[in-house]
N, C-alpha and C. Protein backbone atom coordinates (compact mmCIF):
# COMPACT_ATOMS: atom_id res chain seq x y z
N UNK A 1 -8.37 6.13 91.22
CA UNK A 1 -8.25 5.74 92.62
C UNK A 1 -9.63 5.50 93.23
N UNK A 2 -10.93 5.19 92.37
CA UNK A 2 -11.84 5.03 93.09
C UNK A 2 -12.22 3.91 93.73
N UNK A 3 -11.24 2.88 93.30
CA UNK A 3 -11.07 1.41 94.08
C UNK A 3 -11.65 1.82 95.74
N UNK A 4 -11.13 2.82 96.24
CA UNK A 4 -10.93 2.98 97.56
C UNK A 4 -11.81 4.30 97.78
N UNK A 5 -12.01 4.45 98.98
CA UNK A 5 -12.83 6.16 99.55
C UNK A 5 -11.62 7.07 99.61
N UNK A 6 -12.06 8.42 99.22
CA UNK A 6 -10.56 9.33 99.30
C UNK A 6 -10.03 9.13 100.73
N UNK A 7 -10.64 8.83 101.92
CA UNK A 7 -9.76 8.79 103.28
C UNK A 7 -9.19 7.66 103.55
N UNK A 8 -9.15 6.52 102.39
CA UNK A 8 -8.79 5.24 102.90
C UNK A 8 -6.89 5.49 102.94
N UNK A 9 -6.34 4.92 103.87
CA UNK A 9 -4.68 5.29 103.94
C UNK A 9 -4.10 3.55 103.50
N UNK A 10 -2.79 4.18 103.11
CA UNK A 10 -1.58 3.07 103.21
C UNK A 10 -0.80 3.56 103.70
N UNK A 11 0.39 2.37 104.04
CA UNK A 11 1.78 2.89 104.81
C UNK A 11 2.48 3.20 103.63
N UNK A 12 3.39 3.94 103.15
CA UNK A 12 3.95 4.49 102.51
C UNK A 12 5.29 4.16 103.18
N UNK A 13 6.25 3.71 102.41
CA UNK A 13 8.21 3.35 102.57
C UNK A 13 8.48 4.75 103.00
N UNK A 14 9.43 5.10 104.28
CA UNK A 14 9.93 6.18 105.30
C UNK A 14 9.09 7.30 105.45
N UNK A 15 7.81 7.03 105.74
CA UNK A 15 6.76 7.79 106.50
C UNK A 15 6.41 6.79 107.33
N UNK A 16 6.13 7.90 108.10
CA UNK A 16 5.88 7.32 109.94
C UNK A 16 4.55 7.14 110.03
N UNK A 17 3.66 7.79 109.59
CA UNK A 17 2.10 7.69 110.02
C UNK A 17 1.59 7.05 108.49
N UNK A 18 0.38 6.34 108.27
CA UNK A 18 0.16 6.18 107.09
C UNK A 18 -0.71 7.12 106.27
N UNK A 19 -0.94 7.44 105.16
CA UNK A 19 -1.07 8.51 104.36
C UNK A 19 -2.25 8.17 103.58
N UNK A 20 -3.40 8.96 103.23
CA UNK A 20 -4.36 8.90 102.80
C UNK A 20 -3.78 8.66 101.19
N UNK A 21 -4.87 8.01 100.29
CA UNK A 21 -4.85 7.28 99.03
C UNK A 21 -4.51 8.70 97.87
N UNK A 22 -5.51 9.36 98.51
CA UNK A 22 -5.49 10.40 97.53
C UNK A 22 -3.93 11.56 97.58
N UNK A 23 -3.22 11.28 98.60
CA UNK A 23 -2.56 11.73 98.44
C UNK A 23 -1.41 10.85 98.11
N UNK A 24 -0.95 9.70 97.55
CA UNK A 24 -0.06 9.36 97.10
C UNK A 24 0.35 9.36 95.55
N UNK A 25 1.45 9.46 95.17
CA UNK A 25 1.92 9.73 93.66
C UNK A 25 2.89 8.70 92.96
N UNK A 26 2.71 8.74 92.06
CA UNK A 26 3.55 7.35 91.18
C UNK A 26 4.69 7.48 91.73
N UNK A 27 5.34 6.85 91.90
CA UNK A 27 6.86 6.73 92.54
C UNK A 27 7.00 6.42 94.03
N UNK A 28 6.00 6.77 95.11
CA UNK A 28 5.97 6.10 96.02
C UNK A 28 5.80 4.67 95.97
N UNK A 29 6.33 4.36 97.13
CA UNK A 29 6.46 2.78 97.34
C UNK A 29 5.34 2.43 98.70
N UNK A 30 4.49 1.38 98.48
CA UNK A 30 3.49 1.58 99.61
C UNK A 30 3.76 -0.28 99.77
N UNK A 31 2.70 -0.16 100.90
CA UNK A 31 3.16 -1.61 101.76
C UNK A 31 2.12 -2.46 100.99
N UNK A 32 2.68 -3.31 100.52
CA UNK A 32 1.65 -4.33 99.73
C UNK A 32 2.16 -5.98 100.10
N UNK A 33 1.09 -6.84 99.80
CA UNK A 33 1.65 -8.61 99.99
C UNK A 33 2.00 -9.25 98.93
N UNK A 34 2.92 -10.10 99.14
CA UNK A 34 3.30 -10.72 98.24
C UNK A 34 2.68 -12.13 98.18
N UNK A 35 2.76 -13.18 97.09
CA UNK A 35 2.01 -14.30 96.71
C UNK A 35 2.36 -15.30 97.70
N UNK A 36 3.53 -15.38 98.51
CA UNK A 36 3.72 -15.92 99.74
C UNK A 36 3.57 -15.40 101.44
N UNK A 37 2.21 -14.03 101.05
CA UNK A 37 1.66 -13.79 102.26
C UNK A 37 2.91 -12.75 102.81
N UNK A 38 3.85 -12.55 102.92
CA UNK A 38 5.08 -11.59 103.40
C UNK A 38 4.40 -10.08 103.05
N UNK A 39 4.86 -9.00 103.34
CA UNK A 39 4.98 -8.10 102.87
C UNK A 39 6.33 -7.50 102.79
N UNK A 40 5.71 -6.23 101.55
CA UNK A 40 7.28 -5.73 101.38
C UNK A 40 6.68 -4.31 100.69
N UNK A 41 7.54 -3.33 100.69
CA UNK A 41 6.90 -2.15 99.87
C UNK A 41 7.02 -2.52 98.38
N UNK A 42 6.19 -1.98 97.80
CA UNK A 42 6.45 -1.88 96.31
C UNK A 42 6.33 -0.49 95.66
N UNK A 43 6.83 -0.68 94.90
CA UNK A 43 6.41 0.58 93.60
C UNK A 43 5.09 1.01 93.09
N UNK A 44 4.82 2.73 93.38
CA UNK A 44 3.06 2.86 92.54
C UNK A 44 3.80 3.23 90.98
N UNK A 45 3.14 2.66 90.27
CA UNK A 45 3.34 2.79 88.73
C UNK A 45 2.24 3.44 88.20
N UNK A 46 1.09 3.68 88.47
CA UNK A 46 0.45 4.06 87.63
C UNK A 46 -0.97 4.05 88.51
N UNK A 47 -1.96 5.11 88.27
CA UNK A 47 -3.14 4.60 88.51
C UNK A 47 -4.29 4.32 87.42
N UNK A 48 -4.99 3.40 87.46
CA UNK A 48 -5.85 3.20 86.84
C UNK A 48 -6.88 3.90 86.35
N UNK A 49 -7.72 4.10 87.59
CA UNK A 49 -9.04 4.59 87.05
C UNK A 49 -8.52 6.26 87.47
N UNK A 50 -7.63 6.72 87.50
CA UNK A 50 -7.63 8.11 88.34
C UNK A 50 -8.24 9.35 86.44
N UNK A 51 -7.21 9.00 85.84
CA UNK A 51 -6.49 9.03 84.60
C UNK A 51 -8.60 9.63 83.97
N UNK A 52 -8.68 10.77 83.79
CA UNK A 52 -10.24 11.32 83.23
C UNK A 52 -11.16 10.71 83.94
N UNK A 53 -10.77 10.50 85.23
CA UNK A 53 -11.97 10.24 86.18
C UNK A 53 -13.49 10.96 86.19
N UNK A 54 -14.38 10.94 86.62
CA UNK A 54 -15.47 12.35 86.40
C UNK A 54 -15.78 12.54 88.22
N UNK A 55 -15.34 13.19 88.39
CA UNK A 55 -15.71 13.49 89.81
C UNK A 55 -17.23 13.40 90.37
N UNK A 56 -18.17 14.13 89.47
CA UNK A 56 -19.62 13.91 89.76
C UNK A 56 -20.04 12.63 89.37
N UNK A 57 -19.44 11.21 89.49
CA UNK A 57 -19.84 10.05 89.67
C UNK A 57 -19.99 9.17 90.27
N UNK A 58 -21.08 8.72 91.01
CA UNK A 58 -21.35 8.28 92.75
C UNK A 58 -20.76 6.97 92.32
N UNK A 59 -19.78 6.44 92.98
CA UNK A 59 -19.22 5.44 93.65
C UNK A 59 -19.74 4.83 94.53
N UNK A 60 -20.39 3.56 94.89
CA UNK A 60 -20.50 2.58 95.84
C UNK A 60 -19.07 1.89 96.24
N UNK A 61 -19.30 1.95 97.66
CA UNK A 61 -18.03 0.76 98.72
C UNK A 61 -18.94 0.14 99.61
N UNK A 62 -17.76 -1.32 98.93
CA UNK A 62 -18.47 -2.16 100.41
C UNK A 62 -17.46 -2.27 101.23
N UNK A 63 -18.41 -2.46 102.52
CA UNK A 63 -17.62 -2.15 103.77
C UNK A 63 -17.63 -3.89 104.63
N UNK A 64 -16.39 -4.33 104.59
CA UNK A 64 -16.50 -5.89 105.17
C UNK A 64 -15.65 -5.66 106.67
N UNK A 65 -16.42 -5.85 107.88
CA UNK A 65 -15.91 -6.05 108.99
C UNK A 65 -15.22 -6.72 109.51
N UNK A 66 -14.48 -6.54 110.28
CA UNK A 66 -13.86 -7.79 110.49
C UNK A 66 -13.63 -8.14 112.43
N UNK A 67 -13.63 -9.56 112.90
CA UNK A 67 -14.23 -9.37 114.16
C UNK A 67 -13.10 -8.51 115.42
N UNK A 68 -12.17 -7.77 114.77
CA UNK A 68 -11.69 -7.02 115.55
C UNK A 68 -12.12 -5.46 115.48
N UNK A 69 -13.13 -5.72 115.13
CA UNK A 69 -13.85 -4.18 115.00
C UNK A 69 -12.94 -3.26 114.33
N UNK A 70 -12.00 -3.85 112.97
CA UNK A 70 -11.74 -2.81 112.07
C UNK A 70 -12.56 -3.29 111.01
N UNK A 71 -12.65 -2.90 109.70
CA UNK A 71 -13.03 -2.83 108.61
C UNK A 71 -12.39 -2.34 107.22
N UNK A 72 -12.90 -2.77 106.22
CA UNK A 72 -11.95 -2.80 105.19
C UNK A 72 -13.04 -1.88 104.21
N UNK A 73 -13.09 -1.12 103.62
CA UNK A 73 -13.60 -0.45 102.78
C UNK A 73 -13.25 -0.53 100.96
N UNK A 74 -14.07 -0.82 100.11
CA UNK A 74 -13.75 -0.66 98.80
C UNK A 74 -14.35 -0.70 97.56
N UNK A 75 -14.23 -0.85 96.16
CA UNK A 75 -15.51 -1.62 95.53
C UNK A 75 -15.22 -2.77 95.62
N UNK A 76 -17.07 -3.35 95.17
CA UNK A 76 -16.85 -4.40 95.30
C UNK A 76 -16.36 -5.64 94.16
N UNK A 77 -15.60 -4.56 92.84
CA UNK A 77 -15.10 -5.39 92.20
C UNK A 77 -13.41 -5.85 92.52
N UNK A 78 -12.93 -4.73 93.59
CA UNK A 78 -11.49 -4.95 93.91
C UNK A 78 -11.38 -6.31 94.51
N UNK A 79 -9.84 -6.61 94.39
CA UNK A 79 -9.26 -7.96 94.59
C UNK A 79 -8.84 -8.21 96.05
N UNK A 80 -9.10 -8.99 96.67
CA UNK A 80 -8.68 -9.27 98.13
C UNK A 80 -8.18 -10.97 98.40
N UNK A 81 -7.22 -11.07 99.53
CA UNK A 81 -6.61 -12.62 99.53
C UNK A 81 -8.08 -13.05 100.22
N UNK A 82 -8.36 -14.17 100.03
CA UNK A 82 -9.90 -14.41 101.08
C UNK A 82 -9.52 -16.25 101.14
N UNK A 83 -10.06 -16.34 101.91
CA UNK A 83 -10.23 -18.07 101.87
C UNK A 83 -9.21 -19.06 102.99
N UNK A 84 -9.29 -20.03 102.71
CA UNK A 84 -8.64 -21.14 103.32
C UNK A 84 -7.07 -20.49 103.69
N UNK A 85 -6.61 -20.49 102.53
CA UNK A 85 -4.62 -20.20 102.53
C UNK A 85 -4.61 -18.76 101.67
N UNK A 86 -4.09 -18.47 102.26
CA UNK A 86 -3.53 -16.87 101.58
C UNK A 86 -2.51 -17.19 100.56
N UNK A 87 -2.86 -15.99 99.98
CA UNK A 87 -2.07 -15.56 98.33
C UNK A 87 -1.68 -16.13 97.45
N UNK A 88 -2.57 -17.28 97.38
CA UNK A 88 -2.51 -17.78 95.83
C UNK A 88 -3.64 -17.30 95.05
N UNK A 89 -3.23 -17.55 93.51
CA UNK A 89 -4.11 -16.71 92.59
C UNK A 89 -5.76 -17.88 92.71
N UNK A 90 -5.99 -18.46 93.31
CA UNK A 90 -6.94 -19.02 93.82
C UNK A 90 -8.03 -18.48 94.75
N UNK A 91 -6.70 -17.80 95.52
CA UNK A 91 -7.49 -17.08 96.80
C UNK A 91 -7.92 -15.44 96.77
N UNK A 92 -6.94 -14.90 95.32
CA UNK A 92 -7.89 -13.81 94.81
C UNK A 92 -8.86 -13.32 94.43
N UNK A 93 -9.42 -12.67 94.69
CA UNK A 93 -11.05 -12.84 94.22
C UNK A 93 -11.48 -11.43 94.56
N UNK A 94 -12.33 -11.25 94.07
CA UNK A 94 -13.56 -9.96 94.03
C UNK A 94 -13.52 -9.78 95.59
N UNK A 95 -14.01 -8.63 96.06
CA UNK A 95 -15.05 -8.31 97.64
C UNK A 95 -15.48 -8.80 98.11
N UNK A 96 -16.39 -8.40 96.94
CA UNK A 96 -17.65 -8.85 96.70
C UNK A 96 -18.03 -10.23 97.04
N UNK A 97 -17.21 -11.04 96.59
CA UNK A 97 -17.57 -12.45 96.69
C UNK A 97 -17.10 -13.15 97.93
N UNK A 98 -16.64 -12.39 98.95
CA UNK A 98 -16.60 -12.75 99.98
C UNK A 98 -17.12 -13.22 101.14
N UNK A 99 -17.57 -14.15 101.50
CA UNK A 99 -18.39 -14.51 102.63
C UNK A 99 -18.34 -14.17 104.08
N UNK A 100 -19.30 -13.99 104.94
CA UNK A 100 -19.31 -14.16 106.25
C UNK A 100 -18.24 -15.44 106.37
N UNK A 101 -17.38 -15.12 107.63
CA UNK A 101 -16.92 -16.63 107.96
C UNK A 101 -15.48 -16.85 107.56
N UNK A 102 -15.51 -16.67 106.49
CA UNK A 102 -14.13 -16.69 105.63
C UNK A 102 -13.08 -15.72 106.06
N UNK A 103 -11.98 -16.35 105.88
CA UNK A 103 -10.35 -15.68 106.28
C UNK A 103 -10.42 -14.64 105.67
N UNK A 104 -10.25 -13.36 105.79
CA UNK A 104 -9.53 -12.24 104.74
C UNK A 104 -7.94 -11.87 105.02
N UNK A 105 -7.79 -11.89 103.97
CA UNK A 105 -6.23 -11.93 104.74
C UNK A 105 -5.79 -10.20 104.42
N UNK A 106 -5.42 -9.28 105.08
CA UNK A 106 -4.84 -8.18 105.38
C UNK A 106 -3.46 -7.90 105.27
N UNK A 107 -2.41 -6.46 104.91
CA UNK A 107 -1.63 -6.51 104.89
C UNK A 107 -1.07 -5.78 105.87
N UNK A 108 -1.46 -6.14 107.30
CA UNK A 108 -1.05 -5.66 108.69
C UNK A 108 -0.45 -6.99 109.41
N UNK A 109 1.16 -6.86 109.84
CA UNK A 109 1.63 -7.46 110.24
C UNK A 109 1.11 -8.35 111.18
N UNK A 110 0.79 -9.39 111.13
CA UNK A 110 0.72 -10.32 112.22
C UNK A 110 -1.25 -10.57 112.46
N UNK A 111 -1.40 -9.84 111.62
CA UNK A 111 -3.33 -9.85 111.75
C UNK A 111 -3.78 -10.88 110.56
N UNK A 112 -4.59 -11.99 110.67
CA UNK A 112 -5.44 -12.32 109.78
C UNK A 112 -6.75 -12.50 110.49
N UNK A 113 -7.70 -11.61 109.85
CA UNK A 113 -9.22 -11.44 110.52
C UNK A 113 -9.87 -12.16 110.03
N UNK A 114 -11.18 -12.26 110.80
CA UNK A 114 -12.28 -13.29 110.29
C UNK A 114 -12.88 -12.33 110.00
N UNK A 115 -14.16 -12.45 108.90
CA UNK A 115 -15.59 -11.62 108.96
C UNK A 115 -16.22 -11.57 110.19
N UNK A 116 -16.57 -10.54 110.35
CA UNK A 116 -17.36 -10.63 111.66
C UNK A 116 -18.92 -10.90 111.55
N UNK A 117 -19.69 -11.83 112.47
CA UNK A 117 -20.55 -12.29 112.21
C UNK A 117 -22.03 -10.64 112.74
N UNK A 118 -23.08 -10.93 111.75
CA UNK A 118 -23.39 -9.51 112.19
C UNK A 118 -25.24 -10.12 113.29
């Protein structure tokens, strides 16, 4: 789970408030987008990097703003919708490789943010 900072949250399917990363477990269903931009909950199957993690290993996140004064936190090899049109495998891409300027597309109802210019 080091994709993310341990306080980063998702909405989690019939919880009311959303729930920090570290506390979710395979079998929850969390709010994710689909390739036509919708959302819907899905299934956690598995985590990746959790699985002999080493705890004493410093992690870098980048932190991309966005001009409603929230922000998105993560590494910067994770995948985000970015660009022109949302959720095609076109518009997936690294963080990292994200520009000032450019769409990020989010999975909060009704929000698509810009970068915020700094």
């Amino acid at each position: 789970m080091n994709c993310f900072p341990p306080g980063a949250t998702v909405q989690v399917e019939n919880v009311v408030a959303p729930i920090r990363l570290d506390n979710v477990k395979v079998g929850d269903r969390i709010l994710t987008a689909n390739a036509d931009g919708s959302t819907a909950f899905a299934d956690v199957l598995m985590f990746f990097d959790a699985e002999g993690a080493d705890s004493n290993i410093s992690v870098e996140y980048l932190r991309i703003g966005m001009d409603d004064g929230k922000y998105l936190e993560m590494t910067g090899k994770h995948k985000v919708y970015a660009g022109a049109e949302c959720c095609s495998q076109a518009s997936l891409r690294a963080a990292e490789t994200v520009q000032e300027g450019e769409t990020l597309y989010v999975v909060q109802p009704g929000l698509m943010a810009r970068l915020k210019s700094s």
